[in-house]
Protein backbone atom coordinates (compact mmCIF):
# COMPACT_ATOMS: atom_id res chain seq x y z
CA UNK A 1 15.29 -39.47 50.69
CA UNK A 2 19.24 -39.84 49.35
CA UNK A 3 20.13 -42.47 47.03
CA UNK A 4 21.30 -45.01 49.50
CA UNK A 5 17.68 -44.99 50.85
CA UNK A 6 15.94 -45.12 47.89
CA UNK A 7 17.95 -48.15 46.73
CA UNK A 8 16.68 -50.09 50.73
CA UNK A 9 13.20 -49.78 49.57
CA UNK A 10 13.04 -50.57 46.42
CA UNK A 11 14.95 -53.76 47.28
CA UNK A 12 12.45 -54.54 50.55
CA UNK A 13 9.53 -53.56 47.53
CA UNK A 14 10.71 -56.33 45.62
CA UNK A 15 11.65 -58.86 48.25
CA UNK A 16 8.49 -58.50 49.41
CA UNK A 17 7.11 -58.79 45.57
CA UNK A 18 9.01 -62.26 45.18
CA UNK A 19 8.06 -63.50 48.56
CA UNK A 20 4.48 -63.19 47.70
CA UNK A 21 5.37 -64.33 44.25
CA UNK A 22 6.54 -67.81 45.28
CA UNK A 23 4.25 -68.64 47.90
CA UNK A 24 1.84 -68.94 44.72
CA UNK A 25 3.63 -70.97 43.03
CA UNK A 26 2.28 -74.05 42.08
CA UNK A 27 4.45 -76.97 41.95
CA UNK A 28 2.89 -80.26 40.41
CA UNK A 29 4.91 -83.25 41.12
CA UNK A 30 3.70 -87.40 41.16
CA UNK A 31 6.25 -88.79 43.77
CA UNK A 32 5.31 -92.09 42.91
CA UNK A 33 2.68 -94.41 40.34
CA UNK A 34 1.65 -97.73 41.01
CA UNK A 35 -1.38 -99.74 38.87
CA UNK A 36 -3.47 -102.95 39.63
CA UNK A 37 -5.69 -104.67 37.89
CA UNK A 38 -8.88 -105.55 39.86
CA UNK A 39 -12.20 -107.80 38.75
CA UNK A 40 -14.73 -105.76 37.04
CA UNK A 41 -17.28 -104.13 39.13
CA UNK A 42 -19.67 -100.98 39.31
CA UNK A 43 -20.46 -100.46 35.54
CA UNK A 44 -23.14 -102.21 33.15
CA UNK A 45 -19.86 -102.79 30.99
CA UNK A 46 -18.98 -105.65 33.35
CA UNK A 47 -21.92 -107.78 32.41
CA UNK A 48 -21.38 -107.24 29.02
CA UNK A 49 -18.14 -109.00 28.27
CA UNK A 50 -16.31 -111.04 30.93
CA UNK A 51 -12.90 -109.89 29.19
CA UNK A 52 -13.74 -105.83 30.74
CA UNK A 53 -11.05 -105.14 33.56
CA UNK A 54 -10.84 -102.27 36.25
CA UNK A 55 -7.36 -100.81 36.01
CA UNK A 56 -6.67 -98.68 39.09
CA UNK A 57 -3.98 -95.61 39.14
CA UNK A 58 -2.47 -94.61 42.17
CA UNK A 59 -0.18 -91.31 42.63
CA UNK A 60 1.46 -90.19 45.74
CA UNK A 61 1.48 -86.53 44.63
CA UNK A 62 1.80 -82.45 45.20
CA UNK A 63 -0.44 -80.29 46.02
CA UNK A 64 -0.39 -78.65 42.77
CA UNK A 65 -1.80 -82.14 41.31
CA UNK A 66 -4.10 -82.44 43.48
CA UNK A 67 -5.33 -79.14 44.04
CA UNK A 68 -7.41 -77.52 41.32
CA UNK A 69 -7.07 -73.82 40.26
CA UNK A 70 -9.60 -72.79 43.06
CA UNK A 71 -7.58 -74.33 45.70
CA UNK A 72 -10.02 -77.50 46.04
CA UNK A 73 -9.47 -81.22 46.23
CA UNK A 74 -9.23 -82.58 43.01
CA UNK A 75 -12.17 -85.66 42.48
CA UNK A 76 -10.48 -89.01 43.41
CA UNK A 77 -7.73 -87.16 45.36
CA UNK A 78 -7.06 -86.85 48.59
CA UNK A 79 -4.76 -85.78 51.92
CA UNK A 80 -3.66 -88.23 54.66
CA UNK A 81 -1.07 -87.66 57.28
CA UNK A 82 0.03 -84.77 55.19
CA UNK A 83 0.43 -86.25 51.85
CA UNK A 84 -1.98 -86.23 48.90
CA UNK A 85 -2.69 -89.37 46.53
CA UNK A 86 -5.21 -89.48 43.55
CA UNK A 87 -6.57 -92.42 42.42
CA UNK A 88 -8.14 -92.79 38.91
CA UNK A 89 -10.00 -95.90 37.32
CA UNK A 90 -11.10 -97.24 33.87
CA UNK A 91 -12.34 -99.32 32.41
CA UNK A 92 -10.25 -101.70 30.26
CA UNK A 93 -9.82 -104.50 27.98
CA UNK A 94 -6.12 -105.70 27.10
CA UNK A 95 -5.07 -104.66 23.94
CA UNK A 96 -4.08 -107.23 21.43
CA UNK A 97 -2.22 -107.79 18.28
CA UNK A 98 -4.67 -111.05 17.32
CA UNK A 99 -6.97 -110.81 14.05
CA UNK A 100 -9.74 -108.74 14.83
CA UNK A 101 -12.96 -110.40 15.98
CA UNK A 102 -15.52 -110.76 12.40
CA UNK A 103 -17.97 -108.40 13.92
CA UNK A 104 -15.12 -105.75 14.91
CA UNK A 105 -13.30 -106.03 11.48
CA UNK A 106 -16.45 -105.56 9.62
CA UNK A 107 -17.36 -102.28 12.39
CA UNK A 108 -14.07 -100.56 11.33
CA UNK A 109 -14.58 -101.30 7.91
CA UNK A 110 -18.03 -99.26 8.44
CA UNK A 111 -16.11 -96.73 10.20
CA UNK A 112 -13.23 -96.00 8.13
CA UNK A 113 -13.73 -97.28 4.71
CA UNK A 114 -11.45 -100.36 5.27
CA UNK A 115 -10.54 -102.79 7.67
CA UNK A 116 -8.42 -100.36 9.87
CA UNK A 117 -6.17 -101.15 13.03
CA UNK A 118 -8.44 -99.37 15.50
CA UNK A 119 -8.79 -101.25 18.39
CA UNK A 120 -12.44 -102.47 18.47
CA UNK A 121 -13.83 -105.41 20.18
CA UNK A 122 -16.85 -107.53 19.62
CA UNK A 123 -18.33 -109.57 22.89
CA UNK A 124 -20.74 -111.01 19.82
CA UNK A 125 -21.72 -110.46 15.93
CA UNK A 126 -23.81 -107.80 17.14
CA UNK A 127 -21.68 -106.55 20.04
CA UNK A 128 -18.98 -103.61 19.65
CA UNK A 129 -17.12 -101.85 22.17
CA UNK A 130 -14.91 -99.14 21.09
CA UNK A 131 -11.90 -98.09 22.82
CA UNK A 132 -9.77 -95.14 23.43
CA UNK A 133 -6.23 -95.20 25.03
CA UNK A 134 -5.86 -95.74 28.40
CA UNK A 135 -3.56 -95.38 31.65
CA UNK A 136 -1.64 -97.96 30.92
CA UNK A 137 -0.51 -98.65 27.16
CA UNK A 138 -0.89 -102.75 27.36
CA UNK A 139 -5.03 -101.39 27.96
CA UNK A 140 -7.72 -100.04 25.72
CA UNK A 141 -10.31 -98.38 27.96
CA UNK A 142 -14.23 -99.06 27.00
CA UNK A 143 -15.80 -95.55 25.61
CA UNK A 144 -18.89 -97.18 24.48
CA UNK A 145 -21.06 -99.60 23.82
CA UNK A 146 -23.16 -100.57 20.86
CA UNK A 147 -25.81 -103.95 20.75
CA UNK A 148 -27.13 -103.98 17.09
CA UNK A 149 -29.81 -106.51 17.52
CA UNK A 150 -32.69 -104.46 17.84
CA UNK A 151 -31.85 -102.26 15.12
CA UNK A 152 -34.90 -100.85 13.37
CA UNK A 153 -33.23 -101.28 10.19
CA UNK A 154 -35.94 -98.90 8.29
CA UNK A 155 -34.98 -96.00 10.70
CA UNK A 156 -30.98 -96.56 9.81
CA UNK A 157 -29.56 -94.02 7.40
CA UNK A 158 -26.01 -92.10 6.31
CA UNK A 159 -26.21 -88.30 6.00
CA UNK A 160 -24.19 -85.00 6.17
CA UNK A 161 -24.27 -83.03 8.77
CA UNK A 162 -23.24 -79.49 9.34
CA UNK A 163 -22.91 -77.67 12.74
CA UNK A 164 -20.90 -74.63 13.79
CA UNK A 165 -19.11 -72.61 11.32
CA UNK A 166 -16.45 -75.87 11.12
CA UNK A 167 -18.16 -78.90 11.85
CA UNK A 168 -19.14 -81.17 8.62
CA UNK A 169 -19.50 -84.56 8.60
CA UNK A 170 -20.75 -87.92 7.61
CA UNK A 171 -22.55 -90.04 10.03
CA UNK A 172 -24.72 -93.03 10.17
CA UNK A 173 -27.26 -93.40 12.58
CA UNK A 174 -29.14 -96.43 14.07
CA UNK A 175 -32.47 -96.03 16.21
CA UNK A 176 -33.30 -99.55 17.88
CA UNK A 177 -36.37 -100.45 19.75
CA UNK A 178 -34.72 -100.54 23.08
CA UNK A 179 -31.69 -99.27 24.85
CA UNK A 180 -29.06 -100.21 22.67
CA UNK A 181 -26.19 -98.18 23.22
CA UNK A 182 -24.34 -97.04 26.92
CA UNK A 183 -21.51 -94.39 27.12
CA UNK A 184 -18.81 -95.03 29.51
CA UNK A 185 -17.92 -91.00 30.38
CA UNK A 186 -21.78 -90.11 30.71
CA UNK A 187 -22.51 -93.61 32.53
CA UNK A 188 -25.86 -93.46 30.48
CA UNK A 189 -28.22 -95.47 28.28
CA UNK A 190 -29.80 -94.44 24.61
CA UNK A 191 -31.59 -96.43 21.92
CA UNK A 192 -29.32 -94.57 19.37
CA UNK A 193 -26.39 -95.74 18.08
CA UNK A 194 -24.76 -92.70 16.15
CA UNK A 195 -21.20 -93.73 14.41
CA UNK A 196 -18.70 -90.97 12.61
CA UNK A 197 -17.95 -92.01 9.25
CA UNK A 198 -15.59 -89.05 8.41
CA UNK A 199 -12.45 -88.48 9.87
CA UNK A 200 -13.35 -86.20 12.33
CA UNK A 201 -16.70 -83.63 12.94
CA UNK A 202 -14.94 -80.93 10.83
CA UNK A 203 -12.66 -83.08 8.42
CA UNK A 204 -15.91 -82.47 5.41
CA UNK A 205 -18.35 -84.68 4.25
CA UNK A 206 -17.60 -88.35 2.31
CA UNK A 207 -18.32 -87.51 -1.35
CA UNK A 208 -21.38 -90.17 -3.03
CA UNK A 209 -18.39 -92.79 -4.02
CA UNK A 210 -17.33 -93.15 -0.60
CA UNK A 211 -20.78 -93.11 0.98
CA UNK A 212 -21.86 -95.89 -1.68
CA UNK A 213 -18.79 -97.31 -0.17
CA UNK A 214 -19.79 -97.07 3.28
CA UNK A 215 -23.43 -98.78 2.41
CA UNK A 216 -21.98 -102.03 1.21
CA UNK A 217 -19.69 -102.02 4.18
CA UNK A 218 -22.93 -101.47 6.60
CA UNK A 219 -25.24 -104.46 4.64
CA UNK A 220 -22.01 -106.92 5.41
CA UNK A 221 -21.77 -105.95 8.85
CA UNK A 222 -26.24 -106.22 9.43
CA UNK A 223 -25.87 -109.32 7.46
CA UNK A 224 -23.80 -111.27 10.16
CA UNK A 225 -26.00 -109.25 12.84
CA UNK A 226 -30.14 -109.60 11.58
CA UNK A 227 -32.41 -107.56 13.58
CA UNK A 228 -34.89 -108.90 15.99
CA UNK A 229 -36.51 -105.74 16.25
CA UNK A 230 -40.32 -106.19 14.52
């Protein structure tokens, strides 16, 4: 083979390489976003507080969005007439800038040491939903709910806990005598209500001052909240 001929096949050996190179590529792009807000339906959460929202998102998409990795439709996406859209819903309660709600301000003072900014939201004195962000930034969507009033206040106590070779926290924990707390992302039920007192699971333990700390905070917030458990 001269040199002129070994120069044709390595370029056919990589045209051929970047042909098959690009067809893989994946390309995510959203062509387009819209939102709505629709009444509340299809979660416990909407008989809780008449305030919960459903916010819908829907894309007009790539492929590469709404594929996964296996080559799959992605859940709440799909193809018609040759173009993919992927809708996604939550949850939601409109965020708000008002004083927070006695029950709420008292919860983050539990949960934080003082009475924090987190967006928490209190259907009742011994209602709390907590929030996380959410598609749209004017909406907090609903993680979880917690209903206090049949608390078995002897069974409620703060302690350390220590997991993998990171995790060490602070928690309080609340067993009530029925169901008493739902989780939005596992759609289920639990009669425990389990809340992180430290920053995070591996941000260390509150030393005794701050637990003491935490105690007072949890006797104001049971105060406005008595148990009807017996």
């Amino acid at each position: 083979m001269n040199f002129s001929s070994l120069n044709r096949a390595i370029c056919l050996v990589l045209l051929i390489f970047l042909t098959v190179s690009c067809s893989n590529v994946r390309v995510d792009r959203v062509f387009s976003e819209t939102f709505e807000i629709l009444p509340c339906s299809g979660s416990p959460l909407c008989a809780l507080d008449d305030r919960v929202q459903l916010l819908e998102r829907r894309r007009e998409v790539s492929g590469g969005v709404a594929r996964n990795n296996a080559g799959t439709i992605n859940p709440g996406c799909y193809r018609e007439r040759g173009n993919f859209y992927c809708v996604t819903r939550q949850f939601v309660l409109q965020q708000t800038q008002d004083n927070l709600e006695r029950g709420a301000g008292l919860f983050n003072q539990l949960a934080d040491g003082y009475v924090s900014s987190r967006q928490t939201f209190a259907p009742s004195n011994c209602e709390i939903m907590t929030t996380q962000a959410s598609l749209k930034k004017e909406y907090r969507a609903v993680s979880r709910y917690f209903d206090f009033s049949s608390v078995v206040n002897e069974q409620t106590k703060i302690f350390d806990r220590t997991g993998s070779a990171l995790e060490d926290h602070t928690l309080v924990t609340f067993t009530c005598a029925t169901d008493c707390a739902y989780d939005e992302k596992t759609e289920q039920w639990s009669n425990n209500i389990e809340v992180l007192l430290s920053k995070s699971r591996t941000s260390g333990r509150l030393q005794k001052a701050e637990k003491d700390q935490r105690l007072i905070a949890l006797q104001k917030f049971r105060a406005i909240c008595p148990s009807e458990a017996t």
